[in-house]
Protein backbone atom coordinates (compact mmCIF):
# COMPACT_ATOMS: atom_id res chain seq x y z
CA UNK A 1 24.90 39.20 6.63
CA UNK A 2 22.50 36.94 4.65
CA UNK A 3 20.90 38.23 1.66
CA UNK A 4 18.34 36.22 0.31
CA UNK A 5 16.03 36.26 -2.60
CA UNK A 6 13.08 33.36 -1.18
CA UNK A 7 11.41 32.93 -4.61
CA UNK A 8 13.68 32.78 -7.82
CA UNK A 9 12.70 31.26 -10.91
CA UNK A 10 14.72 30.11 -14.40
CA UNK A 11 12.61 29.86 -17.41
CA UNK A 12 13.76 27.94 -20.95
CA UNK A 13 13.77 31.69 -22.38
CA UNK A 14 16.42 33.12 -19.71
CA UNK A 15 19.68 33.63 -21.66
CA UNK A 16 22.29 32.54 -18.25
CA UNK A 17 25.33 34.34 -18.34
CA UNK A 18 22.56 37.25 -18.27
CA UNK A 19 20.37 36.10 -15.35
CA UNK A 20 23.25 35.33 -13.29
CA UNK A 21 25.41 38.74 -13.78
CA UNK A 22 22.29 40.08 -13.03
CA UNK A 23 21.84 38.79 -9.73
CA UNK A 24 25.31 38.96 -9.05
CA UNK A 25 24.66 42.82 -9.34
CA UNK A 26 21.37 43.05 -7.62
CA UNK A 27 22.56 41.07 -4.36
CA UNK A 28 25.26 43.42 -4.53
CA UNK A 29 23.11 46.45 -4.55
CA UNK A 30 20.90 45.09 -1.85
CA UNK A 31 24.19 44.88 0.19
CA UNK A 32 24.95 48.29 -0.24
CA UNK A 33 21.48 49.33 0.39
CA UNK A 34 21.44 47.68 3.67
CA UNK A 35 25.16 48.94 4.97
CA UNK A 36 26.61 45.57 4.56
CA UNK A 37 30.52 45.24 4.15
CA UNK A 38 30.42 41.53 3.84
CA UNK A 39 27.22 39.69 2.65
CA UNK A 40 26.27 36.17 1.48
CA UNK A 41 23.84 36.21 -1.22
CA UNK A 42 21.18 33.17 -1.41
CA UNK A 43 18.73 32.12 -4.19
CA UNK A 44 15.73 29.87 -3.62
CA UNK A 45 14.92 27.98 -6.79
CA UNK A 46 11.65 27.33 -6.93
CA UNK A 47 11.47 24.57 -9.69
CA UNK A 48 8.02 24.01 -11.05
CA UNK A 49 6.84 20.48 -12.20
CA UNK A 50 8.14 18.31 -14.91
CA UNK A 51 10.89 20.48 -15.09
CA UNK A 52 14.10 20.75 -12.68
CA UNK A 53 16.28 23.37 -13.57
CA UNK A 54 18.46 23.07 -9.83
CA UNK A 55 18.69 19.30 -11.37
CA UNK A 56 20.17 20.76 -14.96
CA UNK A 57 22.48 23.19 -12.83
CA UNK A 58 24.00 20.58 -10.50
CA UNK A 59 23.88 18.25 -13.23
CA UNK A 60 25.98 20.73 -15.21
CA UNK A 61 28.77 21.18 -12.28
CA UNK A 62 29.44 17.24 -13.16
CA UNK A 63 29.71 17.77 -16.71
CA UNK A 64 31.58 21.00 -16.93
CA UNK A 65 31.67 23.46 -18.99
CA UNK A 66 29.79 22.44 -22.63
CA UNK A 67 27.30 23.11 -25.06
CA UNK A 68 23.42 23.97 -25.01
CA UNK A 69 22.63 26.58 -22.41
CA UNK A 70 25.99 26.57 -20.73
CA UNK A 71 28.13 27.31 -23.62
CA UNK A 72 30.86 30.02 -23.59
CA UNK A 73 29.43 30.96 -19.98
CA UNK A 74 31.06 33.26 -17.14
CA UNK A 75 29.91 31.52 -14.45
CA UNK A 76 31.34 28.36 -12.50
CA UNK A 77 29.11 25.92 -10.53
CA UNK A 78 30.43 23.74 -7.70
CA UNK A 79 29.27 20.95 -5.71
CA UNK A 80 28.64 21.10 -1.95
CA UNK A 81 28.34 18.01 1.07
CA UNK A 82 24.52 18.26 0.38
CA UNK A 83 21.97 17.34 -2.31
CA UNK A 84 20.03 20.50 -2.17
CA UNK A 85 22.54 23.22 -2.53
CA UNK A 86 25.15 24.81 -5.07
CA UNK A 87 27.44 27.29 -5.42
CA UNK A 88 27.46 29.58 -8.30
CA UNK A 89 30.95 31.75 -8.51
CA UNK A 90 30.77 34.63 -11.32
CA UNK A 91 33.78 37.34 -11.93
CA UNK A 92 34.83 39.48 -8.85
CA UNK A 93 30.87 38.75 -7.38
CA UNK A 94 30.44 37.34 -4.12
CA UNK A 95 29.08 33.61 -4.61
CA UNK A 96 25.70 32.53 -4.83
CA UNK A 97 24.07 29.93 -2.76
CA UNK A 98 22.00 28.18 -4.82
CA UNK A 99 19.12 26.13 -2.32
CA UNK A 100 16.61 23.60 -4.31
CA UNK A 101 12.41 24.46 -3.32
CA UNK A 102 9.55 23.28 -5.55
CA UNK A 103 6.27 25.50 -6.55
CA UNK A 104 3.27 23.63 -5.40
CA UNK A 105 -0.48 24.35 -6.98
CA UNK A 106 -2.76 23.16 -4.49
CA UNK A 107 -6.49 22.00 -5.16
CA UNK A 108 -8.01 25.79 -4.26
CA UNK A 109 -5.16 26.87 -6.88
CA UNK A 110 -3.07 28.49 -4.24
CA UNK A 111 0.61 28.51 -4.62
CA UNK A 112 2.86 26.99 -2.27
CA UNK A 113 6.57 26.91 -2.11
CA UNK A 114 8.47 24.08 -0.36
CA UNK A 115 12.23 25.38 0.62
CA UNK A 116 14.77 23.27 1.12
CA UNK A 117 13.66 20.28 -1.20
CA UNK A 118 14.70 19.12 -4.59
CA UNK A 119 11.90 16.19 -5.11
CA UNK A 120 8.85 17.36 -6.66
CA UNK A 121 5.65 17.52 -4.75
CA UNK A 122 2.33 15.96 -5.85
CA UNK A 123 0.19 18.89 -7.33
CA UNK A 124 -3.80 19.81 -7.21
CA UNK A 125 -3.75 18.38 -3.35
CA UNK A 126 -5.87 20.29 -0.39
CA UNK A 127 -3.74 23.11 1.27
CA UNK A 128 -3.51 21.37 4.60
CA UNK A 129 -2.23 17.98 3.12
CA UNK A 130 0.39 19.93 0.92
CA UNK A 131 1.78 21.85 3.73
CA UNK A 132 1.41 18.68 5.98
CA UNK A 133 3.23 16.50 3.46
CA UNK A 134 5.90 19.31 2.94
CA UNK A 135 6.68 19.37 7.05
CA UNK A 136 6.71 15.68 6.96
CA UNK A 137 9.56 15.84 4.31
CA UNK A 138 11.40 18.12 6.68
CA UNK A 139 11.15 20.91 4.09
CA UNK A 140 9.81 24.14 5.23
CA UNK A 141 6.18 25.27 3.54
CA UNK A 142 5.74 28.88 2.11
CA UNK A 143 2.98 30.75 0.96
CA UNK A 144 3.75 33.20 -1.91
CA UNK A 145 1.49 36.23 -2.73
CA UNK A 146 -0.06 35.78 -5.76
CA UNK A 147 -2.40 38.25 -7.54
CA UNK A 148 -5.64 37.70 -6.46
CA UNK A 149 -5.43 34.37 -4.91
CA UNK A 150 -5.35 35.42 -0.93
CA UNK A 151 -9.41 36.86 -1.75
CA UNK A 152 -12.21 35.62 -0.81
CA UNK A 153 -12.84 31.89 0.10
CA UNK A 154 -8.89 31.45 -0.80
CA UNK A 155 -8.00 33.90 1.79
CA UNK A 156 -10.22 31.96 4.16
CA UNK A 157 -8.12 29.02 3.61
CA UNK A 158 -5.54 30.78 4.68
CA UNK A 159 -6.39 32.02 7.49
CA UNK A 160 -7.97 28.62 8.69
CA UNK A 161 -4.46 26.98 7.65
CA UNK A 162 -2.00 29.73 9.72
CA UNK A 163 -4.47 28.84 12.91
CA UNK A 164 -3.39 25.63 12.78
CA UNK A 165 -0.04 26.30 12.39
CA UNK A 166 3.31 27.32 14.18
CA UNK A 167 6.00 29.50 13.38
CA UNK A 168 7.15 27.09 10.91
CA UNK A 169 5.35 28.10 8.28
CA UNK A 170 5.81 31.22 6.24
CA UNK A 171 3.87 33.71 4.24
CA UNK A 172 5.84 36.05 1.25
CA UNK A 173 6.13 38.98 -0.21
CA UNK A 174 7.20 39.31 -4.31
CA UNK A 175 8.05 42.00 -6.29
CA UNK A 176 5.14 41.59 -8.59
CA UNK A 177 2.87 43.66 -5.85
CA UNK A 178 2.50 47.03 -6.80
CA UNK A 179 3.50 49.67 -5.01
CA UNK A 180 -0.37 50.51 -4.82
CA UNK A 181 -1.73 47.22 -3.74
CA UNK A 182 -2.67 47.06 0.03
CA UNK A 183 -0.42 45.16 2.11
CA UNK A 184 -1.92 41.63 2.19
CA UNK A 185 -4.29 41.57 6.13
CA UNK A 186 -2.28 37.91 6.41
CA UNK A 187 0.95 39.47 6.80
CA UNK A 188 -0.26 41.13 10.23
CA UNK A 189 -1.79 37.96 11.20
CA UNK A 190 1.01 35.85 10.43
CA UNK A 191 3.16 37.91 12.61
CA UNK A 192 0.93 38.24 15.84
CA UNK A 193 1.30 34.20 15.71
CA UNK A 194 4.91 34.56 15.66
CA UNK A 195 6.18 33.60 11.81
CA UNK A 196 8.01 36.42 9.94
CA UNK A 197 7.67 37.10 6.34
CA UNK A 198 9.95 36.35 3.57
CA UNK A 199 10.41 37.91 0.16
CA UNK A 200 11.62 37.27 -2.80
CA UNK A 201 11.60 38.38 -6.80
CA UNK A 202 9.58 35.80 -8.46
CA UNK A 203 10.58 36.74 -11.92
CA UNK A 204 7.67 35.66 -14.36
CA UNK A 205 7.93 33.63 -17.74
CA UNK A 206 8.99 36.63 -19.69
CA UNK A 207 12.16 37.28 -21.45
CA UNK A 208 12.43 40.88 -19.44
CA UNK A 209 12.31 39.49 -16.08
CA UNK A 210 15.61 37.35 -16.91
CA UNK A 211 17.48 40.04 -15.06
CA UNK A 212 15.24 40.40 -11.74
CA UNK A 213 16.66 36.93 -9.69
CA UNK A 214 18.09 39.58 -6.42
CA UNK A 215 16.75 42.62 -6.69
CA UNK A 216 13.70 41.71 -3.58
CA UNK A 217 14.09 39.33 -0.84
CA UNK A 218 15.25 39.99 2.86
CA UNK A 219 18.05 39.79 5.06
CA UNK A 220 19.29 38.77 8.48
CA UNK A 221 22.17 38.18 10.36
CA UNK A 222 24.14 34.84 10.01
CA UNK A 223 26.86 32.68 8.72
CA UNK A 224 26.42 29.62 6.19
CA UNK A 225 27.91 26.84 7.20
CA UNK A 226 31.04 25.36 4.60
CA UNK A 227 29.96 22.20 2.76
CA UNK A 228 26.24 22.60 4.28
CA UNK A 229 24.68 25.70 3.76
CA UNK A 230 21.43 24.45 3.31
CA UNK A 231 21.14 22.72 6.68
CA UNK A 232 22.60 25.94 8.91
CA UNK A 233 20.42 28.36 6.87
CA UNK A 234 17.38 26.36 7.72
CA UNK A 235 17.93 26.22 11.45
CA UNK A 236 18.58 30.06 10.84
CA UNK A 237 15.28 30.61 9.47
CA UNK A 238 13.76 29.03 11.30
CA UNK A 239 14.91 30.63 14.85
CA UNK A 240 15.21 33.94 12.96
CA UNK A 241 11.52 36.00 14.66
CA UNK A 242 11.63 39.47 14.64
CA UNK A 243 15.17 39.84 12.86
CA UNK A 244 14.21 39.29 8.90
CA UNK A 245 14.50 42.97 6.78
CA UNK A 246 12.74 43.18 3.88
CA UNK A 247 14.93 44.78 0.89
CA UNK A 248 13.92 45.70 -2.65
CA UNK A 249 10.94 47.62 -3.97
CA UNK A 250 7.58 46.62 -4.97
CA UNK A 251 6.51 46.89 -9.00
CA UNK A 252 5.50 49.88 -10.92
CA UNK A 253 1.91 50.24 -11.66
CA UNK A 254 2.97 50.31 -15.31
CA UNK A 255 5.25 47.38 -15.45
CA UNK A 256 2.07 45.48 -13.05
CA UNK A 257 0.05 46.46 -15.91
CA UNK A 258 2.19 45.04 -18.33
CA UNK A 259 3.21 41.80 -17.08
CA UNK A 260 -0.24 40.82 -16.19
CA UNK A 261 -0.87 41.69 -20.15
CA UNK A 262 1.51 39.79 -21.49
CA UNK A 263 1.60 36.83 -19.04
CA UNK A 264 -2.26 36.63 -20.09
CA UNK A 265 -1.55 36.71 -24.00
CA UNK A 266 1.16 34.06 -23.40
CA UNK A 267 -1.29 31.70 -21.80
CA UNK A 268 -3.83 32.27 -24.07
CA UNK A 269 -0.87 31.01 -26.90
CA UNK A 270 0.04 28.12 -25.33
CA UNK A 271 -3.63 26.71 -25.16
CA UNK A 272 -4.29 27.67 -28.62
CA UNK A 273 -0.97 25.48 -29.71
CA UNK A 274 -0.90 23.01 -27.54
C-alpha cells in the first residue's frame, strides 16, 4: 500500500531530525490505521519560490553528512535514477519517498500545487495559464484548500476551470480544515467529472507544525517502481478513480483558531521588518 501525504512543507524554523522522526511515526500510524502490514510512505514537497528545500535535500545526499541543518542528524538521504525524487531512510522506519512539487500563487491569489516538478513556476499568472503551463511541463496541477479562497468569485474560477478540465487535474483536502468547516461543494463536483481528491498535511510556517509532515494524506493500492518512483507513482495517480482513501483527521477548532492567530501576527512582523 501507498501512503501519501500530497502537500508537505519544510520551513527555515523546522529543526530536521524532528520533522522527519515525526513523519516517520505518523506514516506509520496511518498504516496501522488503515490495516496495512506493508506500506510505502510518500511526501510531496511543495517548495515555495526563491527557496528549494528538495534542492538543499538532494543537494545534501551529494555532500554527506555535515554541518548547518544536517549536522549530527539520524536520517540518511539517497539518490534515485530520477531528478525529482529521494529517498529518506531513518532508524527501523520504513523509507520515505521524497517527490519534488512547487506552490503556485496565481493572479486571483489561489494556490496551486504542481506534483511531480522540481523547476519553479512563474507566479501571479491567470488560473487557466498556470494549470495549462503545469500540464504542458508534464507535471500534474493541484488545487489545495485554502481558508477562504474557494468563496465567492474565487470559487467561480474554479468551477469554470474543473469544466474545462479532465481527470487530470486534482482538488485537496489539508489538515488545516476544521472539523466544523463544511466540506468544500467542489469536492462533489470534482468527483461527478471523474478526478478523485487528494490530501495532505500542509504544515504552516510555525515552529509547532514541524512535527505534522504524515499525519493526513490518502492511500491506495500500488508498488513504486526501484530507481523511478516518481514516474510509476504518477501513472498510478493518475489511473487511480474511485480507489484513493482519505486518512488523518481534520484540525481542532482550537488549534484552527490558533494558527490562523499566529500565522496573522507573523505576517504582520515580517511587513513591519522587512
Amino acid at each position: 500500500m501507498l501512503i501519501i501525504d500530497g502537500h508537505v512543507h519544510i520551513y527555515d524554523q523546522f529543526e530536521l531530525n524532528r520533522f522527519f522522526a515525526s513523519a516517520f511515526a505518523n506514516f506509520a500510524g496511518a498504516a496501522r490505521s488503515l490495516g496495512a502490514r506493508t506500506y510505502q510512505p510518500v511526501m510531496f514537497l511543495a517548495d515555495w519560490p526563491g527557496k528549494s528545500w528538495f534542492e538543499t535535500l538532494r543537494a545534501q545526499n551529494r555532500i554527506g553528512a555535515g554541518a548547518g541543518v544536517f549536522s549530527d542528524r539520524f536520517f540518511q538521504i539517497e539518490s534515485t535514477d530520477e531528478p525529482i525524487s529521494l529517498i529518506v531512510r531513518g532508524r527501523d522506519s520504513a523509507p520515505v519517498t521524497v517527490i519534488a512539487a512547487q506552490k503556485i500563487i496565481t493572479a486571483e491569489n489561489i494556490e496551486v500545487m504542481a506534483l511531480f516538478a522540481a523547476e519553479p513556476f512563474a507566479t501571479r499568472q491567470p488560473l487557466g495559464d498556470t494549470v495549462a503551463r503545469i500540464r504542458e511541463k508534464g507535471a500534474v496541477a493541484v488545487l489545495p484548500w485554502a481558508v477562504g479562497k474557494w468563496l465567492g468569485k474565487r470559487g467561480r474560477e474554479i468551477k469554470t476551470l474543473l469544466g474545462g478540465c479532465g481527470n487530470d487535474v486534482f482538488l485537496a483536502d489539508n489538515a488545516n480544515r476544521p472539523w466544523f468547516w463544511p466540506r468544500p461543494r467542489h469536492f462533489a463536483r470534482a468527483r461527478r467529472m471523474g478526478a478523485d481528491i487528494l490530501a495532505g498535511s500542509d504544515p504552516l510556517d510555525l515552529a509547532s507544525e514541524t512535527d505534522r509532515a504524515g499525519r493526513f494524506g490518502f492511500a491506495l493500492h500500488g508498488e513504486l517502481a526501484p530507481g523511478c518512483p516518481a514516474r510509476g507513482l504518477k501513472q498510478t495517480l493518475l489511473n487511480a478513480s474511485g480507489q484513493i482513501t482519505r486518512y488523518g483527521s481534520l484540525e481542532t477548532g482550537v488549534r484552527f483558531v490558533r494558527n490562523q492567530v499566529a500565522i496573522r501576527l507573523l505576517k504582520k512582523s515580517r511587513r513591519e521588518n522587512a
